[in-house]
PDB file of N, CA and C in Angstrom:
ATOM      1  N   UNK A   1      69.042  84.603 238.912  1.00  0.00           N
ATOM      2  CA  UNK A   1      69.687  85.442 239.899  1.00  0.00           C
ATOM      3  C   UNK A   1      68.736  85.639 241.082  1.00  0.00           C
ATOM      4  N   UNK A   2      69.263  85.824 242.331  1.00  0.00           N
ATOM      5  CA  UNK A   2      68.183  85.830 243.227  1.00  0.00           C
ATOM      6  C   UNK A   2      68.506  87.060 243.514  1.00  0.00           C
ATOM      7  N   UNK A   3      67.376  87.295 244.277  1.00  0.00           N
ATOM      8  CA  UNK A   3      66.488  88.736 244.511  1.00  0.00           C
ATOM      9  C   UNK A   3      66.827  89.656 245.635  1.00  0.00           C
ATOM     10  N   UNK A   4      67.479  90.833 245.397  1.00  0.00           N
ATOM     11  CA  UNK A   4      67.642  91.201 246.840  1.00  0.00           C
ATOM     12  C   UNK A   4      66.413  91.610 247.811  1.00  0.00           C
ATOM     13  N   UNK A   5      67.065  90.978 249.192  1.00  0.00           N
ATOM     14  CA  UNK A   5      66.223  91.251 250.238  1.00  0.00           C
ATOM     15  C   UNK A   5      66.357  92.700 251.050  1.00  0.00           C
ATOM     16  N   UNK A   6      65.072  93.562 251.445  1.00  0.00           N
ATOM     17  CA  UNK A   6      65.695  94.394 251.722  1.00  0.00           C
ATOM     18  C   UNK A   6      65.326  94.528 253.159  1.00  0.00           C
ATOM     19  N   UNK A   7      65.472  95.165 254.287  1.00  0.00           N
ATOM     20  CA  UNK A   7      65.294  95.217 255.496  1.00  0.00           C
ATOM     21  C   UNK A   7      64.148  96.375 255.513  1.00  0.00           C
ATOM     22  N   UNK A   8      63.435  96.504 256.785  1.00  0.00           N
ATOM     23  CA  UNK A   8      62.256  97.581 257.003  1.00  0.00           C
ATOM     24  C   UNK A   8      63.245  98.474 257.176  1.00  0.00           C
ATOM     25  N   UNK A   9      64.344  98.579 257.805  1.00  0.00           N
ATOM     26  CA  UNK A   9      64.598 100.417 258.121  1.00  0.00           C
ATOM     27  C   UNK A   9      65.101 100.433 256.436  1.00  0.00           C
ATOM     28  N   UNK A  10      65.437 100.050 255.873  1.00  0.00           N
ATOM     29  CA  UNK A  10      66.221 100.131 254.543  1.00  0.00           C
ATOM     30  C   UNK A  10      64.782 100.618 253.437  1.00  0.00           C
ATOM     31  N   UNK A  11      63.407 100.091 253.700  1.00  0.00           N
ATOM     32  CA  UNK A  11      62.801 100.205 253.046  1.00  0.00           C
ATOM     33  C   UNK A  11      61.802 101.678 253.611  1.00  0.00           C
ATOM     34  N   UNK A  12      62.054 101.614 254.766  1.00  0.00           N
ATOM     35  CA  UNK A  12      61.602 102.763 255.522  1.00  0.00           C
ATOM     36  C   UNK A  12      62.355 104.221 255.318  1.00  0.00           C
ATOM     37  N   UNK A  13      63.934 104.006 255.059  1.00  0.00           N
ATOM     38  CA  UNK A  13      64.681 104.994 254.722  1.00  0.00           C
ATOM     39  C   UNK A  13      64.379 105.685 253.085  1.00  0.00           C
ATOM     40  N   UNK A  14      64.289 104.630 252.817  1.00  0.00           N
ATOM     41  CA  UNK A  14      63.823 104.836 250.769  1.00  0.00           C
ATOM     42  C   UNK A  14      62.846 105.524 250.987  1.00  0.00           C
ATOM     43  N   UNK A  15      61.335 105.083 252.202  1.00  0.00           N
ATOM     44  CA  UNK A  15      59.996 105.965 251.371  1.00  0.00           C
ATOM     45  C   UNK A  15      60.410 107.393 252.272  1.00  0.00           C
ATOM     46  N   UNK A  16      61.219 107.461 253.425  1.00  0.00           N
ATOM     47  CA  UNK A  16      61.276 108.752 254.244  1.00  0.00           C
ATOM     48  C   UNK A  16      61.750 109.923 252.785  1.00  0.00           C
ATOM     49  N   UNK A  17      62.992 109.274 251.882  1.00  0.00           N
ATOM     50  CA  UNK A  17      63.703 109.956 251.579  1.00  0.00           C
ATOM     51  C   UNK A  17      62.858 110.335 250.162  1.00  0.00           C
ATOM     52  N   UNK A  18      61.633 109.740 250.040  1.00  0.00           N
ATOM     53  CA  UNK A  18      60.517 110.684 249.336  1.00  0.00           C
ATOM     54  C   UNK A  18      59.640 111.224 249.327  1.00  0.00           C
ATOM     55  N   UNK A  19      59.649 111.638 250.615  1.00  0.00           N
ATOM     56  CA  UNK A  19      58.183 112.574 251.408  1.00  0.00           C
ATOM     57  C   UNK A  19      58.381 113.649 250.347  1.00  0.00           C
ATOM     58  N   UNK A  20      56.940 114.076 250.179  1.00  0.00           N
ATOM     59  CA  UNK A  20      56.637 115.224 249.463  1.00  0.00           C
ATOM     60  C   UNK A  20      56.586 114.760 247.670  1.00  0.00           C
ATOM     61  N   UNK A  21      57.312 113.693 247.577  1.00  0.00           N
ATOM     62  CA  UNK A  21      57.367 113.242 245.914  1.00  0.00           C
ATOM     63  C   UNK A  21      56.395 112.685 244.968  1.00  0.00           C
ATOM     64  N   UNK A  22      55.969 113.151 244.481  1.00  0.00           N
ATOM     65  CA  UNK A  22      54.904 112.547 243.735  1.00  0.00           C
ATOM     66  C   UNK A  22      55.845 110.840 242.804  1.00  0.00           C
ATOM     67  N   UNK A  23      54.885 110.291 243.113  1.00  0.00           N
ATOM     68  CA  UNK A  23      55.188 108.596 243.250  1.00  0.00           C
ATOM     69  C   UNK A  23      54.441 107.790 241.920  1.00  0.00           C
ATOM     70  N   UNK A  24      54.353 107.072 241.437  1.00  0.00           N
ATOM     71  CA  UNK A  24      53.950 105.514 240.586  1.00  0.00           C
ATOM     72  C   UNK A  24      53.320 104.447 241.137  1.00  0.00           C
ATOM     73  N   UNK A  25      52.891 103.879 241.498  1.00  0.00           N
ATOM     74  CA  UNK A  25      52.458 102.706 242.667  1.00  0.00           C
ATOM     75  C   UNK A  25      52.119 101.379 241.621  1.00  0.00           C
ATOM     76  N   UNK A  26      52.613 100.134 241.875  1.00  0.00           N
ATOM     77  CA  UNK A  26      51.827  99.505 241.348  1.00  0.00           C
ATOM     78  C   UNK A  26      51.227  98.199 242.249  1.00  0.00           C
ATOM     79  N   UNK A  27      49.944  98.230 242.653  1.00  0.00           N
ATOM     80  CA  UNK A  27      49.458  97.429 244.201  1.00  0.00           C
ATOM     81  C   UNK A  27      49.267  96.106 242.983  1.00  0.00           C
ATOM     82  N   UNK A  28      49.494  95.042 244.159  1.00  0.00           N
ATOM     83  CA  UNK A  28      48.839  93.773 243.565  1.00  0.00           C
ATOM     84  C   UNK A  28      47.803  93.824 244.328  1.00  0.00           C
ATOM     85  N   UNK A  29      46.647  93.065 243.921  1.00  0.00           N
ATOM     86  CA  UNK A  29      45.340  92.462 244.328  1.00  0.00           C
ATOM     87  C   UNK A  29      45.000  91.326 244.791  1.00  0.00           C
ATOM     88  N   UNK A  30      45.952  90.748 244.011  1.00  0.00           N
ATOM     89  CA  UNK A  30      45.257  88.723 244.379  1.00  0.00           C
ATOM     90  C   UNK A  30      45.189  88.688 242.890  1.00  0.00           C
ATOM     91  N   UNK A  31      45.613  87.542 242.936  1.00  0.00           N
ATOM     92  CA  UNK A  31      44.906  86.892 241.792  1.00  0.00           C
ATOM     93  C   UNK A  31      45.843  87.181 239.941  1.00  0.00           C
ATOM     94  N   UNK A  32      46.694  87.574 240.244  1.00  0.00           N
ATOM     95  CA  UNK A  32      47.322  88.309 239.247  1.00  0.00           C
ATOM     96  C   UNK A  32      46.538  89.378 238.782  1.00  0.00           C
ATOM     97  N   UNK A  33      46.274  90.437 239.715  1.00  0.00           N
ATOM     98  CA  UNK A  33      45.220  91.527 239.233  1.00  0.00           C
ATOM     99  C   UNK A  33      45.753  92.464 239.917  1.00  0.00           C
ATOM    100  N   UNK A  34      46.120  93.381 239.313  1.00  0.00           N
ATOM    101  CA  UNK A  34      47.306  94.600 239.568  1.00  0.00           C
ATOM    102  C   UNK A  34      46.642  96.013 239.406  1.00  0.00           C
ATOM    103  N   UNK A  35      46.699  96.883 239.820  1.00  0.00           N
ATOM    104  CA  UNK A  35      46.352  98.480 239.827  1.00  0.00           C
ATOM    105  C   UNK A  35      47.409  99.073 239.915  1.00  0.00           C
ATOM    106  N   UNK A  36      47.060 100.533 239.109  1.00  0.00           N
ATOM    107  CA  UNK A  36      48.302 101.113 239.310  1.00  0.00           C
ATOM    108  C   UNK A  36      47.629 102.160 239.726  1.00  0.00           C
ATOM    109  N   UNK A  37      48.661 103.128 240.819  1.00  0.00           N
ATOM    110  CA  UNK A  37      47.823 104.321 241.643  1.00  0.00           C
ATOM    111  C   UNK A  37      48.981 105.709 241.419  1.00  0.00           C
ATOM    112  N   UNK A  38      48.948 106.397 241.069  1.00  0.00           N
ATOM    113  CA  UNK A  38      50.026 107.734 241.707  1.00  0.00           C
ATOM    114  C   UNK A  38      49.106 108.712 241.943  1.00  0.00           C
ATOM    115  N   UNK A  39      50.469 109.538 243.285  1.00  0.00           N
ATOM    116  CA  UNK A  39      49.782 110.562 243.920  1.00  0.00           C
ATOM    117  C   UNK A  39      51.511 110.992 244.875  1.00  0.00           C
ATOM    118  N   UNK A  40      51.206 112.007 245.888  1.00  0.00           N
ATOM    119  CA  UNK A  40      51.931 112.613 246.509  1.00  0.00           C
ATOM    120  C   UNK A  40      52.691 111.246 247.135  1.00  0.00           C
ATOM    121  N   UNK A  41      53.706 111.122 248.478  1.00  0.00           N
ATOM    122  CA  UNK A  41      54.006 110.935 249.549  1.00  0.00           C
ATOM    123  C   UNK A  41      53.465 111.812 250.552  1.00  0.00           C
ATOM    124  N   UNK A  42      52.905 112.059 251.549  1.00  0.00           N
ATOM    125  CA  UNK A  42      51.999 112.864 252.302  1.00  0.00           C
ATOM    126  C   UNK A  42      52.858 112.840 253.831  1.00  0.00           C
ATOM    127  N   UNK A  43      52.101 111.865 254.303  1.00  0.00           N
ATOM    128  CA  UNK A  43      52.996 111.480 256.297  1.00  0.00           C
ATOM    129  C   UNK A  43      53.134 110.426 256.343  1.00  0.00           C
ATOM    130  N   UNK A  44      54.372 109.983 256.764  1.00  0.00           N
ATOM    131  CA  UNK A  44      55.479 109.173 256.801  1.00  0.00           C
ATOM    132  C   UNK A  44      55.086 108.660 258.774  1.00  0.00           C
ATOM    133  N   UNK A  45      54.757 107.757 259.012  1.00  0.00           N
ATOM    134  CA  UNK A  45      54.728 107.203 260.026  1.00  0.00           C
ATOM    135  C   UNK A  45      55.548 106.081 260.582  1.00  0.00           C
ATOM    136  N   UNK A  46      55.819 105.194 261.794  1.00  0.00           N
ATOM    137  CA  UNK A  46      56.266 103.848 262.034  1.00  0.00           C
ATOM    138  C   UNK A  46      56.073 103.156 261.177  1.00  0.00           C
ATOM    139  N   UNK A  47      55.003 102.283 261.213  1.00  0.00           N
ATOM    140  CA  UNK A  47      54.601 101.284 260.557  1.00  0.00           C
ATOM    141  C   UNK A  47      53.809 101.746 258.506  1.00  0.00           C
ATOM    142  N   UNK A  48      53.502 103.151 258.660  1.00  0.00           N
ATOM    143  CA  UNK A  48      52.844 103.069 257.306  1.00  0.00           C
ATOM    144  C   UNK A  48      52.996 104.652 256.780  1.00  0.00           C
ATOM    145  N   UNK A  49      52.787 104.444 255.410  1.00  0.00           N
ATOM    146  CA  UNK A  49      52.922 105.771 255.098  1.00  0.00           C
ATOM    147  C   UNK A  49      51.548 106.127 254.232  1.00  0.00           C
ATOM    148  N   UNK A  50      51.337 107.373 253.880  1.00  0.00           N
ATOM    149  CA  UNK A  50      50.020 107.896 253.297  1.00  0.00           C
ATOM    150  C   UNK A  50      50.776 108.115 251.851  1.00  0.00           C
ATOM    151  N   UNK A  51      49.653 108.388 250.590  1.00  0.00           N
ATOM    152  CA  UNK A  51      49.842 108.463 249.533  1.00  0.00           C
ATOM    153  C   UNK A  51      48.720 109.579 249.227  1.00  0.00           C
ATOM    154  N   UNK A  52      48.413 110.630 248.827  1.00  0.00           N
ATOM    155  CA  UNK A  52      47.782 111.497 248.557  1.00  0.00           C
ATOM    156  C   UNK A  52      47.537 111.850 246.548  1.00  0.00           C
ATOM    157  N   UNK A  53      46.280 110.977 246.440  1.00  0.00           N
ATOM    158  CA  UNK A  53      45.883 111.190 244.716  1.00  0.00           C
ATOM    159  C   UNK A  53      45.883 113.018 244.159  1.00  0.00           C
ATOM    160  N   UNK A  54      45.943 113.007 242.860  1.00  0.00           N
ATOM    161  CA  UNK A  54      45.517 114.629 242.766  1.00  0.00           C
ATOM    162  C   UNK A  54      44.062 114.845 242.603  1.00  0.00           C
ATOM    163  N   UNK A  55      43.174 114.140 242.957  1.00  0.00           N
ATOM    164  CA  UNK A  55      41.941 114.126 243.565  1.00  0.00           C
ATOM    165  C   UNK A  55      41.674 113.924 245.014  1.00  0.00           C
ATOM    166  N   UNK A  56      42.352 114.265 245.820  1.00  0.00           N
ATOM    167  CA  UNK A  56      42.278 114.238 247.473  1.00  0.00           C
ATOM    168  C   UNK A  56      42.275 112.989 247.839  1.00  0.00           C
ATOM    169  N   UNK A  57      42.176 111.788 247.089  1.00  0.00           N
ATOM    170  CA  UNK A  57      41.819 110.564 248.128  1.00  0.00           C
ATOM    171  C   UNK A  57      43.137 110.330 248.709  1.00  0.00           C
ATOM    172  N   UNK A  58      43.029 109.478 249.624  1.00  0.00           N
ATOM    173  CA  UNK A  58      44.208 109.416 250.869  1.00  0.00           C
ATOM    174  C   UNK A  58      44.161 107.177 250.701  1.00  0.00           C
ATOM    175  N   UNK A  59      45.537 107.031 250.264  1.00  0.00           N
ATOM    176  CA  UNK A  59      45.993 105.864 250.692  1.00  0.00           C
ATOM    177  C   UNK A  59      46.857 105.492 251.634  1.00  0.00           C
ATOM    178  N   UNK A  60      46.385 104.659 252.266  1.00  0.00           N
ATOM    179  CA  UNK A  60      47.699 104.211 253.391  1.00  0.00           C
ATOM    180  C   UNK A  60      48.042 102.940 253.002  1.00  0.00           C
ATOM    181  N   UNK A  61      49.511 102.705 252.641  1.00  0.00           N
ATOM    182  CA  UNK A  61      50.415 101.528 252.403  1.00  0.00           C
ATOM    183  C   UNK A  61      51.640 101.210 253.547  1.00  0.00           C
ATOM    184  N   UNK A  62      51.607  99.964 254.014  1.00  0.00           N
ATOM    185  CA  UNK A  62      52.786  99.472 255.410  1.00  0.00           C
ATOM    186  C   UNK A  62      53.579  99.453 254.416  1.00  0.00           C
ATOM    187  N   UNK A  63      55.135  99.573 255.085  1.00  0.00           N
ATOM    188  CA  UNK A  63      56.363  99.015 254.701  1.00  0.00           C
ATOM    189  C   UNK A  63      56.229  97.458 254.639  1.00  0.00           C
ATOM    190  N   UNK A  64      55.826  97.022 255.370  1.00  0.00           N
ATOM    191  CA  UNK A  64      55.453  95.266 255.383  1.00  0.00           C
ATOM    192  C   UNK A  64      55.140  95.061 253.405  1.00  0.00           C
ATOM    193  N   UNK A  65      53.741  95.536 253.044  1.00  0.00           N
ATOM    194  CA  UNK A  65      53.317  95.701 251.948  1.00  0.00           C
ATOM    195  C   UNK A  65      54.557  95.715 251.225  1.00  0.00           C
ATOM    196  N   UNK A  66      55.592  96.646 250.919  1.00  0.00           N
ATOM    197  CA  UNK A  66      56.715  97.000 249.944  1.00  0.00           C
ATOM    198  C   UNK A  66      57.608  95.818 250.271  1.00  0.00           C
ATOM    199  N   UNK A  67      57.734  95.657 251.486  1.00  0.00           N
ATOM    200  CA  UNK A  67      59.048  94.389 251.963  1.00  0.00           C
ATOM    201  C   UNK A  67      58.484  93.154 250.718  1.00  0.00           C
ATOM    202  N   UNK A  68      57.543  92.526 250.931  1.00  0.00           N
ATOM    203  CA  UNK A  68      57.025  91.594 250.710  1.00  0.00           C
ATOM    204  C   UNK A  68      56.388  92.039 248.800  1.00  0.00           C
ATOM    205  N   UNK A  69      56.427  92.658 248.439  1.00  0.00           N
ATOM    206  CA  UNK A  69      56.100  93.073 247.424  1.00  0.00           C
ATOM    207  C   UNK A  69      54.956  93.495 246.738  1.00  0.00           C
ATOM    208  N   UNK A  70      53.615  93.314 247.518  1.00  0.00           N
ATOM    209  CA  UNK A  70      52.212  94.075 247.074  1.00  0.00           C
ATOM    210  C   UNK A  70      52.259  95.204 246.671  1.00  0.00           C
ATOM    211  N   UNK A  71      53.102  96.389 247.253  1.00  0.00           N
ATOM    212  CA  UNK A  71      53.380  97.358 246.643  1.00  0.00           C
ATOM    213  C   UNK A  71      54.537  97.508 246.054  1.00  0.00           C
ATOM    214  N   UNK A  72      54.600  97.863 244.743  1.00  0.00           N
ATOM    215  CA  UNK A  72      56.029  98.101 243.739  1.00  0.00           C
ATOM    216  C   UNK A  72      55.954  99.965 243.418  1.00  0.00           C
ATOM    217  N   UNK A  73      57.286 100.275 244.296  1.00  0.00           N
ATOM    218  CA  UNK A  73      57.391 102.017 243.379  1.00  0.00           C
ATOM    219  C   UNK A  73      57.772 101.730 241.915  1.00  0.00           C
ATOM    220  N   UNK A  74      56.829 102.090 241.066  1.00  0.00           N
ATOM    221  CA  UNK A  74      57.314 102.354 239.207  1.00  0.00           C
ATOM    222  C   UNK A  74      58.400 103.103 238.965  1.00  0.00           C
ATOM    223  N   UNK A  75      58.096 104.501 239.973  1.00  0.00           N
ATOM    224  CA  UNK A  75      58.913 105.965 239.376  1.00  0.00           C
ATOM    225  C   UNK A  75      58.694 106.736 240.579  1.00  0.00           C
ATOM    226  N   UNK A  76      59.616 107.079 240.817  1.00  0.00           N
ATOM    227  CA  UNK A  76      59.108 108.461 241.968  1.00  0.00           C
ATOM    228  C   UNK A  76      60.154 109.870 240.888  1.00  0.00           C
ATOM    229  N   UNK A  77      59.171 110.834 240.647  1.00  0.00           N
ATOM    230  CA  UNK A  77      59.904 111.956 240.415  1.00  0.00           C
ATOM    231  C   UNK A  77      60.069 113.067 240.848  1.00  0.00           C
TER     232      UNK A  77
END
């Protein structure tokens, strides 16, 4: 089955519509080497949004990243 494609405002509308949500992340690396990160949704910008750990660190991930698939949401609850 092939894969749906999704558009930036489409993928931009999804992370708007979880500001404030504590999130799942799972980043690829290269190489088949995967991390998994959760933390808040924080500020929601054009091009990228912030991710806030419950240890203060601050990630920034593009919509580009999610389009293309480096970043996968697990769970947002």
């Amino acid at each position: 089955m092939r894969k749906r494609v999704y558009t930036m405002v489409e993928i931009k509308k999804a992370v708007s519509k979880m500001d404030g949500e504590k999130v799942d992340l799972k980043i690829h690396l290269g190489r088949n080497r995967f991390k998994g990160y959760s933390g808040t949704i924080q500020n929601i910008y054009n091009a990228v949004f912030t991710v806030v750990s419950p240890d203060n660190t601050t990630k920034v991930f593009s919509y580009f990243d999610v389009a293309c698939g480096d970043v996968v949401f697990i769970s947002a609850n």
